[in-house]
N, C-alpha and C. Protein backbone atom coordinates (compact mmCIF):
# COMPACT_ATOMS: atom_id res chain seq x y z
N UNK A 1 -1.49 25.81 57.40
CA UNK A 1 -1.11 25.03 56.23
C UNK A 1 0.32 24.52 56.42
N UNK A 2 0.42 23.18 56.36
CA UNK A 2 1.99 22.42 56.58
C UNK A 2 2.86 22.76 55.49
N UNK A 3 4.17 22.29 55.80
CA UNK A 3 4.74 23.41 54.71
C UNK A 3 4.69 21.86 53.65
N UNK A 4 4.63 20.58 53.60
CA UNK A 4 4.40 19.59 53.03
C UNK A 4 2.96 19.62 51.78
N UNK A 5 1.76 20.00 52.89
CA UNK A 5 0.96 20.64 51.98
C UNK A 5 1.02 21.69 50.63
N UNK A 6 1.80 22.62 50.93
CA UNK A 6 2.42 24.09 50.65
C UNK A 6 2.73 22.85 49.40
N UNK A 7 3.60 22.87 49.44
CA UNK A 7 4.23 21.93 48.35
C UNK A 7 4.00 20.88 47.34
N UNK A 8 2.52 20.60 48.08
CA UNK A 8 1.64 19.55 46.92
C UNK A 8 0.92 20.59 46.07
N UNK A 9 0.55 21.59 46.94
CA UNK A 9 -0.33 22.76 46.48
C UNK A 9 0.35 23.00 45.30
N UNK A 10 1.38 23.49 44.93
CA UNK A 10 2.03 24.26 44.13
C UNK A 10 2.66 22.98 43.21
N UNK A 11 2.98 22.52 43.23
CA UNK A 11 3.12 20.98 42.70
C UNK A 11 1.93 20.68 41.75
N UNK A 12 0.94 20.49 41.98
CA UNK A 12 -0.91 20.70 41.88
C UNK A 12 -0.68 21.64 40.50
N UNK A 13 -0.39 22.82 41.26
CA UNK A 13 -0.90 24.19 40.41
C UNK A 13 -0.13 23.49 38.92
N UNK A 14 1.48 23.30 39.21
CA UNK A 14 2.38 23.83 37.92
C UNK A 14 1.46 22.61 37.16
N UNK A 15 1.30 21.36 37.54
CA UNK A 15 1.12 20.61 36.47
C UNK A 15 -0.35 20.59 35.74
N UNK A 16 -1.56 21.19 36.51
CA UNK A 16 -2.52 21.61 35.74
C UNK A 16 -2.23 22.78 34.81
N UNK A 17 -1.09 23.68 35.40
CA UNK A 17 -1.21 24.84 34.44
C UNK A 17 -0.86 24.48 32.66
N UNK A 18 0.44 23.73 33.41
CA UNK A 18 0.98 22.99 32.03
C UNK A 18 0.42 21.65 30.95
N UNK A 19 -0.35 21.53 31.83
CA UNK A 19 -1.18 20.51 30.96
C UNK A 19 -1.63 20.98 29.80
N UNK A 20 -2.50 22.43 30.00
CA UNK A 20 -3.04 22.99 28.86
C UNK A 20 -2.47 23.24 27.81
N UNK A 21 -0.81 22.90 27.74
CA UNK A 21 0.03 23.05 27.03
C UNK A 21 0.32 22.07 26.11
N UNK A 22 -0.23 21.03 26.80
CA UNK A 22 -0.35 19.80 25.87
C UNK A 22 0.03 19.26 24.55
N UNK A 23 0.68 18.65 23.66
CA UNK A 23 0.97 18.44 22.31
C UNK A 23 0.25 17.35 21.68
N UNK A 24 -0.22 17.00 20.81
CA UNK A 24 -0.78 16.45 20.01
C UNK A 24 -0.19 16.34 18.10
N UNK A 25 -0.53 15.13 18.07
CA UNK A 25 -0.09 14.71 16.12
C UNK A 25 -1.66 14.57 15.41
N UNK A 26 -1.97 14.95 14.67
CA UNK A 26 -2.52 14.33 13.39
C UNK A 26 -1.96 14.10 12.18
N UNK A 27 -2.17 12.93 12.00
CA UNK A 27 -1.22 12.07 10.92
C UNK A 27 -2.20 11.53 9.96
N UNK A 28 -2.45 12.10 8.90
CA UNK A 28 -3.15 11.76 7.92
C UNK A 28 -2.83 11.35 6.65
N UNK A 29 -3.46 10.22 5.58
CA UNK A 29 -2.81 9.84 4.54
C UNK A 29 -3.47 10.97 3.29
N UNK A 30 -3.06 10.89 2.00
CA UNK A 30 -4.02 11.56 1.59
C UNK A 30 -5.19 10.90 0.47
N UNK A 31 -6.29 11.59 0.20
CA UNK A 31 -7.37 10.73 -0.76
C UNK A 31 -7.03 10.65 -2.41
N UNK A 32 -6.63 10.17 -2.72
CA UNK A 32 -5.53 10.23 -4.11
C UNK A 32 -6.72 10.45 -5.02
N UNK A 33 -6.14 11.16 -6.21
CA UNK A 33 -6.51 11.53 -7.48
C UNK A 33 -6.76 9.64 -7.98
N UNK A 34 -7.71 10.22 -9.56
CA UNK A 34 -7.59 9.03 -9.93
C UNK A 34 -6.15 8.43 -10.66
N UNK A 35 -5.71 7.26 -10.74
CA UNK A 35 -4.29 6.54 -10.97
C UNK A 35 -4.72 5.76 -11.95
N UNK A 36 -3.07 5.29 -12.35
CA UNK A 36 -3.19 4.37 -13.55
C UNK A 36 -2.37 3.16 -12.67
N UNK A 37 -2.87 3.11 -12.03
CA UNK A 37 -2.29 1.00 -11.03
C UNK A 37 -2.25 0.15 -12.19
N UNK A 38 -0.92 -0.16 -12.05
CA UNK A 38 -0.55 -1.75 -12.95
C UNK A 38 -1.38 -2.61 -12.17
N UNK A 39 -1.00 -2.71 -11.08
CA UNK A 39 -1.29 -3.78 -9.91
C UNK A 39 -3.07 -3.63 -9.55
N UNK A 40 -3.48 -3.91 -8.93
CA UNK A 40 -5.15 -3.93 -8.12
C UNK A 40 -4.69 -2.58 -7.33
N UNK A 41 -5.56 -1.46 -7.49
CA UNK A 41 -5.48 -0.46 -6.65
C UNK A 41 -5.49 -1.11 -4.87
N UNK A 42 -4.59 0.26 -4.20
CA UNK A 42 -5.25 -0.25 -2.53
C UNK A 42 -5.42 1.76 -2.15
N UNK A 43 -4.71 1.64 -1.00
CA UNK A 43 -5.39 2.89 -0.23
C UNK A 43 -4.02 3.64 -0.11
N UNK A 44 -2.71 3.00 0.03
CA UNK A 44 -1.71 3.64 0.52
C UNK A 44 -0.64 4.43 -0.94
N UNK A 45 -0.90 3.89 -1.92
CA UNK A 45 -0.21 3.87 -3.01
C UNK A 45 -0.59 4.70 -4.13
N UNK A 46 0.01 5.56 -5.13
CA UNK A 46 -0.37 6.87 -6.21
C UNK A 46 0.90 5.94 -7.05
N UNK A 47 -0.08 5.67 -8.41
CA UNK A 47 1.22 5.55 -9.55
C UNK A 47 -0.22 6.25 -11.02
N UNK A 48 0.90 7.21 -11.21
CA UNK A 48 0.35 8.25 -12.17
C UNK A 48 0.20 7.54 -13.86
N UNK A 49 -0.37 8.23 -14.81
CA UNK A 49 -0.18 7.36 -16.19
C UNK A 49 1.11 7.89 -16.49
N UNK A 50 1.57 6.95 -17.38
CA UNK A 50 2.94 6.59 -18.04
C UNK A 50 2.74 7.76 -19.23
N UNK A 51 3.54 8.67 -19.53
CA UNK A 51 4.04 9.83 -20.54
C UNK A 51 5.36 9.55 -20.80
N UNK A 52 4.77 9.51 -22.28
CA UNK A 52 6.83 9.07 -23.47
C UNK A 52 6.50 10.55 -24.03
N UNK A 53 7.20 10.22 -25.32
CA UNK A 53 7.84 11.49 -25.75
C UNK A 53 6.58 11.76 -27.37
N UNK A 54 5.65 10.65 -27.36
CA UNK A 54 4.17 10.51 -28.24
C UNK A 54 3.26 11.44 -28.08
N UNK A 55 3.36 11.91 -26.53
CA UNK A 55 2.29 12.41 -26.29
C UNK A 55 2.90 14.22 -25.97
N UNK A 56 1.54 15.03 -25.74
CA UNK A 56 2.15 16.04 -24.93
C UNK A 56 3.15 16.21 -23.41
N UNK A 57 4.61 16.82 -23.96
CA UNK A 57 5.29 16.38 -22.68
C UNK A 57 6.12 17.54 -22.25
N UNK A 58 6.22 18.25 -21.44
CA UNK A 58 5.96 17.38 -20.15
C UNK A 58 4.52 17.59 -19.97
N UNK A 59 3.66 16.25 -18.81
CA UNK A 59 2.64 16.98 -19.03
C UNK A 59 2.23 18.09 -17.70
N UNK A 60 1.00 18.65 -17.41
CA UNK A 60 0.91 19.96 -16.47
C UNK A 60 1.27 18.86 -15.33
N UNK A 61 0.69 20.20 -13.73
CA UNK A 61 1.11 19.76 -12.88
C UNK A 61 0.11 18.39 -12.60
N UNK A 62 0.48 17.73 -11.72
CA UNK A 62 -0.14 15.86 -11.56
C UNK A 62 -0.73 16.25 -10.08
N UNK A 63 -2.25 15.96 -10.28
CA UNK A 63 -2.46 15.86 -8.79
C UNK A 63 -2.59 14.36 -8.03
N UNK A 64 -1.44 14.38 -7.73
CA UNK A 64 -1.88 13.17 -6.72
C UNK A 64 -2.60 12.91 -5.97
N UNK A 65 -3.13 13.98 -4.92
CA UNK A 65 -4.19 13.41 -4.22
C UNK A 65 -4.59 15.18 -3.06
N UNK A 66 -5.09 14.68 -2.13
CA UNK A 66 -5.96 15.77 -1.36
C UNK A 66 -5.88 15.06 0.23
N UNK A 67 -5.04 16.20 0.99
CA UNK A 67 -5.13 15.34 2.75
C UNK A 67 -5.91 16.68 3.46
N UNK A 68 -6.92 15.74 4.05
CA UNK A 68 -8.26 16.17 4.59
C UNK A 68 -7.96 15.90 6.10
N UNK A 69 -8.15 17.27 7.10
CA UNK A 69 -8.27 16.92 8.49
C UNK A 69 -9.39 17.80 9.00
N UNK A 70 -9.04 17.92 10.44
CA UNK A 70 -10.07 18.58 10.99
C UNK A 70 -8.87 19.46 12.64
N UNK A 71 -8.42 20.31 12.43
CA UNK A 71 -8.06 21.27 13.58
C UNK A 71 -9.07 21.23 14.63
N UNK A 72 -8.38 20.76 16.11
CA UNK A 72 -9.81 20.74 17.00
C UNK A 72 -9.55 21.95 17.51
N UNK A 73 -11.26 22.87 17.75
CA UNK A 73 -10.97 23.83 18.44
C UNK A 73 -10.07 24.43 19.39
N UNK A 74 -9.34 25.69 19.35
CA UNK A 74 -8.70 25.72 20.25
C UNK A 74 -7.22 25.22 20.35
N UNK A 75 -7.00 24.51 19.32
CA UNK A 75 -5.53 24.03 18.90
C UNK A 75 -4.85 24.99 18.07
N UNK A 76 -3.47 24.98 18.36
CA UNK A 76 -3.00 25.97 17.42
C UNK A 76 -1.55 24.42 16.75
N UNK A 77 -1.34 25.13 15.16
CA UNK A 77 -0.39 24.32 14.11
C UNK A 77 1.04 24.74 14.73
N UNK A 78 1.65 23.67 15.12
CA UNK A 78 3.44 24.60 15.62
C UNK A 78 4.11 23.98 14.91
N UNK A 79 3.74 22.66 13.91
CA UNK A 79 4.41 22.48 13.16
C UNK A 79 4.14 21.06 12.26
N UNK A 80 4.85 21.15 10.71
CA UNK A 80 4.28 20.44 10.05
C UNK A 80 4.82 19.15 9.25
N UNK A 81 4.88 17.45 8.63
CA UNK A 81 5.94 17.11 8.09
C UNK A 81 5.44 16.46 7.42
N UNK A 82 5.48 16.61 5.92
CA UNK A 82 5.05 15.11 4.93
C UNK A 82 6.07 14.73 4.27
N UNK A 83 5.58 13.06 4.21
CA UNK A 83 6.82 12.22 3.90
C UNK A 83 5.91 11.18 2.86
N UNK A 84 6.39 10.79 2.75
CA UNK A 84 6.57 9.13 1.68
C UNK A 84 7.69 8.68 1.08
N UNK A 85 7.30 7.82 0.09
CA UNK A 85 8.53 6.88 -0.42
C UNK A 85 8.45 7.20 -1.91
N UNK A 86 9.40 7.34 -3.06
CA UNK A 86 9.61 7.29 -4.18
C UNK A 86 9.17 6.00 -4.61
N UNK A 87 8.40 5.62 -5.50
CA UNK A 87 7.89 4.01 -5.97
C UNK A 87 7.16 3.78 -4.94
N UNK A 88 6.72 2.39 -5.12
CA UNK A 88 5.41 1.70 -4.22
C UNK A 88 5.44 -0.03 -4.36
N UNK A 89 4.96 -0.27 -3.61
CA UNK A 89 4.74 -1.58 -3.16
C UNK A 89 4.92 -2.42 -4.79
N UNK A 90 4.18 -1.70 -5.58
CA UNK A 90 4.20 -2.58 -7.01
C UNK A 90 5.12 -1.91 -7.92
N UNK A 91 5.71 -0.90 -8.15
CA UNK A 91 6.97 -0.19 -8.67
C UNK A 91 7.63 0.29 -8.11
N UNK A 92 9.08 0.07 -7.52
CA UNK A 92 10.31 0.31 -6.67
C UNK A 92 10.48 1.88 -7.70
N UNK A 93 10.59 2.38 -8.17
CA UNK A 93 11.18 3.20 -8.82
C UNK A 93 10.20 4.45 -9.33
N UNK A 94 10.25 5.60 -9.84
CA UNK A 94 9.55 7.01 -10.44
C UNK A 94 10.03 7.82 -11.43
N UNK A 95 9.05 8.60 -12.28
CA UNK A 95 9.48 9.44 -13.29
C UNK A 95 10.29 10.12 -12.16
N UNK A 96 10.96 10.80 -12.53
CA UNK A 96 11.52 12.22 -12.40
C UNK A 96 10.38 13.18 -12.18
N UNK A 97 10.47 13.79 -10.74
CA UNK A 97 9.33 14.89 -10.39
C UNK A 97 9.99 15.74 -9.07
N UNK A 98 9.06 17.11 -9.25
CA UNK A 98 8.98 17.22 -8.14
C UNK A 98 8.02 17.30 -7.39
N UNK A 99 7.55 17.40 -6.14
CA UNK A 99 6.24 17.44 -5.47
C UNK A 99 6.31 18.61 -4.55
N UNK A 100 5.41 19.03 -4.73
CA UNK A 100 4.33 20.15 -4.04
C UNK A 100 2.92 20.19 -3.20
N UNK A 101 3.23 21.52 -2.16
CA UNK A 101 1.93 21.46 -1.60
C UNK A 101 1.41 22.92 -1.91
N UNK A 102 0.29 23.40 -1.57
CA UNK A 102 -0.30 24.59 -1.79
C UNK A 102 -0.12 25.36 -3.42
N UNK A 103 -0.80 24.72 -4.11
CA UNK A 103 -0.63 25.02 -5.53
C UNK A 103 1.12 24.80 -6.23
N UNK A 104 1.26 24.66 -5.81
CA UNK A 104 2.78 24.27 -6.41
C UNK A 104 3.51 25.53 -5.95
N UNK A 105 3.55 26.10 -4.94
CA UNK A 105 4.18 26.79 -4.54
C UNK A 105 5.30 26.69 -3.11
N UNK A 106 4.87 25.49 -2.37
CA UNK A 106 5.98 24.85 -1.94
C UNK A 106 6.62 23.16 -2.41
N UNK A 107 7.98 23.28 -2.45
CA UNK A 107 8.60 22.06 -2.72
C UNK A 107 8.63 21.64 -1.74
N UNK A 108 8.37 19.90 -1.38
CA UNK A 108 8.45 19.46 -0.50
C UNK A 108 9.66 17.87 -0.70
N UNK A 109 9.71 17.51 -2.17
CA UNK A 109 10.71 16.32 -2.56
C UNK A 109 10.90 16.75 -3.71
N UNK A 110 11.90 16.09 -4.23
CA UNK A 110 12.42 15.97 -5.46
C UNK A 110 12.82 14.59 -5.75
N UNK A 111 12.93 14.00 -7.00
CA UNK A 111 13.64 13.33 -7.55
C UNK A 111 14.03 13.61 -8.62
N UNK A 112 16.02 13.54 -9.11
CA UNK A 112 16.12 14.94 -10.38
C UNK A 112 16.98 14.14 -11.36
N UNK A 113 17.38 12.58 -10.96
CA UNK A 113 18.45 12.29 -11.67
C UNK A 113 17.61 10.95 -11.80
N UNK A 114 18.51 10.58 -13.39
CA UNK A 114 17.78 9.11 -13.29
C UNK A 114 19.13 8.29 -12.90
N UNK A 115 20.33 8.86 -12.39
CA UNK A 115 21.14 7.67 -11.64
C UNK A 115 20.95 8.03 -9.88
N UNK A 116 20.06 8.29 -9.97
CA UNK A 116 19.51 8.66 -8.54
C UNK A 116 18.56 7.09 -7.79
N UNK A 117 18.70 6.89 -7.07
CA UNK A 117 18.04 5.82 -6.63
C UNK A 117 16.60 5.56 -6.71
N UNK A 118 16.10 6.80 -6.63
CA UNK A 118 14.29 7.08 -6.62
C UNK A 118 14.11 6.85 -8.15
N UNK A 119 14.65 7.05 -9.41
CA UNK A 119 14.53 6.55 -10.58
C UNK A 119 15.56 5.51 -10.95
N UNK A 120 16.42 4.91 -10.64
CA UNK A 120 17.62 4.05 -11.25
C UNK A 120 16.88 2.95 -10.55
N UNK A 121 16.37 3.21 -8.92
CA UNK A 121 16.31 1.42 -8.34
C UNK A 121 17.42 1.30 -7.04
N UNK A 122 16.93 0.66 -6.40
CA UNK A 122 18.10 0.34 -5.20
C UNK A 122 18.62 -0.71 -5.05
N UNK A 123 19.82 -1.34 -4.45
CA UNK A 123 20.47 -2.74 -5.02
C UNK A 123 19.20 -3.90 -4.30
N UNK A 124 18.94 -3.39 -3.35
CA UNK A 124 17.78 -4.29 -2.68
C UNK A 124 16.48 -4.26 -2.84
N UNK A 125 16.23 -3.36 -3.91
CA UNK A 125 14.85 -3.10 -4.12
C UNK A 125 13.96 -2.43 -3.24
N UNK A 126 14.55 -2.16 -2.15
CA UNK A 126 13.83 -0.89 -0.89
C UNK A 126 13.96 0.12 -1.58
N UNK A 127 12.72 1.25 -1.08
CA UNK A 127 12.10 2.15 -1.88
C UNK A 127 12.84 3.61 -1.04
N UNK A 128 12.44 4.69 -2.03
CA UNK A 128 13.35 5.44 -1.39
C UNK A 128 12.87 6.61 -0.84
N UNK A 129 12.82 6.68 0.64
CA UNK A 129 11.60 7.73 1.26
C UNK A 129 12.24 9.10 0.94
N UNK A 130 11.74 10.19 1.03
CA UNK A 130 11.66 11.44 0.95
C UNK A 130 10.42 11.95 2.36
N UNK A 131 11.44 13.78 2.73
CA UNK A 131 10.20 13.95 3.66
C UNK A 131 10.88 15.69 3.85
N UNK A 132 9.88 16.35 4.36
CA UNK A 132 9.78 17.70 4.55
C UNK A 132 9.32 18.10 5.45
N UNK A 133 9.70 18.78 6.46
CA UNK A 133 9.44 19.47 7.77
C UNK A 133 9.53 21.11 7.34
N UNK A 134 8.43 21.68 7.23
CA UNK A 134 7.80 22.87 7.10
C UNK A 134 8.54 24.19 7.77
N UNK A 135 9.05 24.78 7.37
CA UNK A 135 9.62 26.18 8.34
C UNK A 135 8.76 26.68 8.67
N UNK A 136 9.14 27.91 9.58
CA UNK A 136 8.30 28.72 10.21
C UNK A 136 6.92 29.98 9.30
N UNK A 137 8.34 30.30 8.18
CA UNK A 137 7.46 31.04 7.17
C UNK A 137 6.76 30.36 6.00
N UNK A 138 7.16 28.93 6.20
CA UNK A 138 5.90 28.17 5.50
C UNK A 138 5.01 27.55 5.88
N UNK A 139 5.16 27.43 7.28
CA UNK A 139 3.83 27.08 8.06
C UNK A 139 3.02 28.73 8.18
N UNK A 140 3.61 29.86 8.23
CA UNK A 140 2.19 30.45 7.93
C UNK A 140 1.80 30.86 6.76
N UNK A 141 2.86 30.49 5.73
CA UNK A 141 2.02 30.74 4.54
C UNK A 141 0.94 29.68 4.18
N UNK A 142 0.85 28.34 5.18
CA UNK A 142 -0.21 27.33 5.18
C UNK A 142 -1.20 27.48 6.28
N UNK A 143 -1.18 28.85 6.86
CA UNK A 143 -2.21 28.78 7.35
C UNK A 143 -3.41 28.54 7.58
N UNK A 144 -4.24 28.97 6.04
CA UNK A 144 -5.70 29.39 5.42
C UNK A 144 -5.43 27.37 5.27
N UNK A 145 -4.59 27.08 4.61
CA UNK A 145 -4.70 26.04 4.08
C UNK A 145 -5.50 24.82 5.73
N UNK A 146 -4.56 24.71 6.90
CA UNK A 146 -4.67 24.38 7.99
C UNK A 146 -5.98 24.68 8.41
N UNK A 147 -6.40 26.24 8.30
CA UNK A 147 -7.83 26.09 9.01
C UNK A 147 -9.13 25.85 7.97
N UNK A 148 -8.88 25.86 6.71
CA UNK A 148 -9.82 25.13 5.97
C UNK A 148 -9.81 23.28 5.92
N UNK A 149 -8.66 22.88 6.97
CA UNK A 149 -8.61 21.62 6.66
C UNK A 149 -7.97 20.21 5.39
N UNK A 150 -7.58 21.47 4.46
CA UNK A 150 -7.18 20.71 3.25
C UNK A 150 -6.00 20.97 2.75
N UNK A 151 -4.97 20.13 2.35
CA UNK A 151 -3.70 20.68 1.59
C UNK A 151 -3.92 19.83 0.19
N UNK A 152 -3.68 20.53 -0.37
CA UNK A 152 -3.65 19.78 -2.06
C UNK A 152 -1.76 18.84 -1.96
N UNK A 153 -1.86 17.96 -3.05
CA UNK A 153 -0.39 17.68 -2.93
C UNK A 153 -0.52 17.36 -4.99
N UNK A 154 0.60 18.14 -4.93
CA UNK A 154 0.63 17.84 -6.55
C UNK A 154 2.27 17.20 -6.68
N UNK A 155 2.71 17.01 -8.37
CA UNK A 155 3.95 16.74 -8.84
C UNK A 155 4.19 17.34 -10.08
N UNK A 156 5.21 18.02 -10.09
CA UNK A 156 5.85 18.26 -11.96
C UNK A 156 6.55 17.08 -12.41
N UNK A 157 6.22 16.16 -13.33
CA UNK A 157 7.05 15.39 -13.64
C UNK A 157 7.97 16.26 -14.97
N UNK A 158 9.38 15.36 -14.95
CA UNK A 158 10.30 16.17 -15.54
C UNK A 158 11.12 14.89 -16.23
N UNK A 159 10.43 13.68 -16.35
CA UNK A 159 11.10 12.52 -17.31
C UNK A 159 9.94 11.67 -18.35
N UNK A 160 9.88 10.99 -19.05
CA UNK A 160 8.99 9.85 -19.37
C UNK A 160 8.83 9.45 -18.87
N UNK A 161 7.77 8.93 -18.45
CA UNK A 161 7.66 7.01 -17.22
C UNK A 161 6.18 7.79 -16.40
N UNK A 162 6.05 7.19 -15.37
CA UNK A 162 4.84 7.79 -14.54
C UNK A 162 5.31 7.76 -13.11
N UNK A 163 4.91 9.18 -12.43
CA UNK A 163 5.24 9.42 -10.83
C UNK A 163 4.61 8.32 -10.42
N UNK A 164 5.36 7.86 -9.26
CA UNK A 164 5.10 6.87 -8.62
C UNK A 164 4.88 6.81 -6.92
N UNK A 165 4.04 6.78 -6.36
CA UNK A 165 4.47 7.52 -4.77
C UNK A 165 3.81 6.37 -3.70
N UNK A 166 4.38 5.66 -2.74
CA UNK A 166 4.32 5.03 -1.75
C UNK A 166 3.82 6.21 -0.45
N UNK A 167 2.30 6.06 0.00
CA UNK A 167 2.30 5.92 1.91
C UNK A 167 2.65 7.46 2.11
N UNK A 168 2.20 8.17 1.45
CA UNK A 168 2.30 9.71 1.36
C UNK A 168 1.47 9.90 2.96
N UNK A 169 2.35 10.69 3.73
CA UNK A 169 1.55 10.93 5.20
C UNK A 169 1.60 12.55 5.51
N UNK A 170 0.71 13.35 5.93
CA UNK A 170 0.86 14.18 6.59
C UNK A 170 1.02 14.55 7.94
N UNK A 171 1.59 14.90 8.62
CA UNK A 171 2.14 14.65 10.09
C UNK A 171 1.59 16.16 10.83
N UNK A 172 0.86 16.65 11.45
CA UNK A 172 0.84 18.50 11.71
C UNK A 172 0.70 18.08 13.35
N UNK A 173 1.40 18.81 13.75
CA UNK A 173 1.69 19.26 15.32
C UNK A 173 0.89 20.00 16.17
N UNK A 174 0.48 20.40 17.01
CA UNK A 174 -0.60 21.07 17.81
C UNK A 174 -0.15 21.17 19.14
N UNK A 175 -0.68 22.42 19.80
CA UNK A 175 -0.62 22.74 20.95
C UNK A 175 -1.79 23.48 21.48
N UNK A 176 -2.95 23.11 22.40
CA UNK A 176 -3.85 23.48 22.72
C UNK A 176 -3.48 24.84 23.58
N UNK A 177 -3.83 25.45 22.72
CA UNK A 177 -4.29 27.00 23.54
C UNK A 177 -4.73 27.12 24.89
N UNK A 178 -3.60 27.63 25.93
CA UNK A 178 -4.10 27.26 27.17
C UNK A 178 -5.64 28.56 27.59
N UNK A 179 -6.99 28.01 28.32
CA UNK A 179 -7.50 28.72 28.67
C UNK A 179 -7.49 30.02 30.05
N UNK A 180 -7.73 31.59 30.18
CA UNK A 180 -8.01 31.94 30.96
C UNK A 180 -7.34 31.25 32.50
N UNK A 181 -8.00 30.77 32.87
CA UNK A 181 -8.20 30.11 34.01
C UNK A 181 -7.01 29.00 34.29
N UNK A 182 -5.97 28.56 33.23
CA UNK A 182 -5.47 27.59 33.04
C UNK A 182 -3.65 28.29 32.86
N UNK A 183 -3.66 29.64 32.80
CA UNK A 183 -2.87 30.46 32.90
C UNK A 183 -2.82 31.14 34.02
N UNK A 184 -3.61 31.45 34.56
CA UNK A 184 -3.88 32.27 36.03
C UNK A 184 -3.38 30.74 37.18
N UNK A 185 -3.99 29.51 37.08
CA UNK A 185 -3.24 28.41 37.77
C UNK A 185 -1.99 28.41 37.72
N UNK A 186 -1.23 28.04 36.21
CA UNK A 186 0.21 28.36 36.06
C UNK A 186 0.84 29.46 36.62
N UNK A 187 0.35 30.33 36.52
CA UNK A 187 1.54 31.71 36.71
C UNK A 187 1.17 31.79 38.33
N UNK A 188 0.14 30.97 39.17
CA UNK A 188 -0.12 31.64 40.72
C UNK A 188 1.15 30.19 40.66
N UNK A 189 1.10 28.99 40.22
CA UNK A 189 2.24 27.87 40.76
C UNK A 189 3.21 28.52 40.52
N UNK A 190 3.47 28.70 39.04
CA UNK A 190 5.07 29.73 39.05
C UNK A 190 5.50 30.86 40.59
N UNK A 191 4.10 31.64 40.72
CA UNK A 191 4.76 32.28 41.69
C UNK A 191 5.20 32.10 42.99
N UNK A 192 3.85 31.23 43.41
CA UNK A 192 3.92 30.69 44.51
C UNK A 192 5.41 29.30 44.77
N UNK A 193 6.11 29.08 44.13
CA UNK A 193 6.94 28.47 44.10
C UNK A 193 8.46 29.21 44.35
N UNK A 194 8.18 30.30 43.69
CA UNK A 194 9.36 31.06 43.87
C UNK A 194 9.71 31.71 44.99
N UNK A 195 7.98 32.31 45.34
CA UNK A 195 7.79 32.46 47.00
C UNK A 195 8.51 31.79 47.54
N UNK A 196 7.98 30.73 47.89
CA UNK A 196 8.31 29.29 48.65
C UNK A 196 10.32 29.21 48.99
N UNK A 197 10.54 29.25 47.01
CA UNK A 197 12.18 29.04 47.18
C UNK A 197 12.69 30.78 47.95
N UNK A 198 12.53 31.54 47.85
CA UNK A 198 12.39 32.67 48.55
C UNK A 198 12.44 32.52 50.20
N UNK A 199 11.41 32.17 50.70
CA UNK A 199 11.21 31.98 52.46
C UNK A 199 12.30 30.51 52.62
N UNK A 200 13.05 29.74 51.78
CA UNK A 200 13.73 29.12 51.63
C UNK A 200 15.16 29.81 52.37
């Protein structure tokens, strides 16, 4: 065996081993509750009914909507991020809320002031995103949630007016579980390499 060979060999090994290591996104929107749209409903957009001070207020928690995936076998969650925008394509602006995932037990945005941009308005009328990247001990308290496929997303509103939410995305991270056989490749390239730098 040439020592050129030697060297594709192990070359070979590391990058099949590591392949199995692989990363992957699923990026999903979510299937919204029913809304009160000024405008013609579309697919990307949640604007909640309007609550004054007539009715019961504040009212309970608001479900905005439901993001539905599918974990492919063999993948494991390393990490998680939902985002959107305060207001929407047809209202720049929002009640006062906050939003939640897993029963209202994690916060993921806020909007708390009405001289805050997400309720006051922006000088240009651009909308005002919000977003949340999941810690470690709240990605496994979303575990069950991950392998059933579903996260609920709710809001407390905490003003008059109606939540308003632009392009709500869920973002979850993955790393395929390397197999058996796909670890035993890696760790013979790892070794055989060190060998190599060794007789070096």
């Amino acid at each position: 065996m040439t020592l050129t060979f030697f060297r594709h060999f192990l070359a070979a090994a590391l990058v099949v081993g590591c392949a199995s290591f692989a990363q992957a996104d699923i990026i999903v929107p979510p299937t919204f509750a029913a809304s009160n749209q000024a405008a013609p409903p579309d697919t990307t957009d949640y604007e909640g009914n309007f609550y004054d001070f007539s009715t019961s207020f504040p009212p309970g928690p608001i479900t905005i909507g439901k993001f539905t995936f599918t974990i492919p076998k063999g993948d494991v969650v390393v990490g998680a991020t939902i985002s959107g925008t305060f207001g929407d394509q047809n209202i720049p602006v929002t009640a006062l809320n906050d939003l939640f995932v897993m029963n209202g037990t994690i916060e993921v945005g806020a909007c708390d002031s009405t001289s805050d941009a997400c309720a006051a308005g922006t000088i240009d009328g651009s909308l005002v995103p919000w977003s949340h990247t999941f810690g470690a001990a709240e990605l496994s308290a979303l575990a069950s949630d991950f392998a059933s496929g579903s996260l609920d997303f709710t809001a407390a509103q905490n003003s008059f007016g109606a939540v308003v939410m632009g392009t709500p995305t869920l973002d979850i991270q993955l790393v395929q579980t390397p197999e058996p056989s796909s670890l035993f490749t890696l760790a013979g390239g790892v070794l055989g390499f060190a060998a190599w730098r060794r007789r070096k």
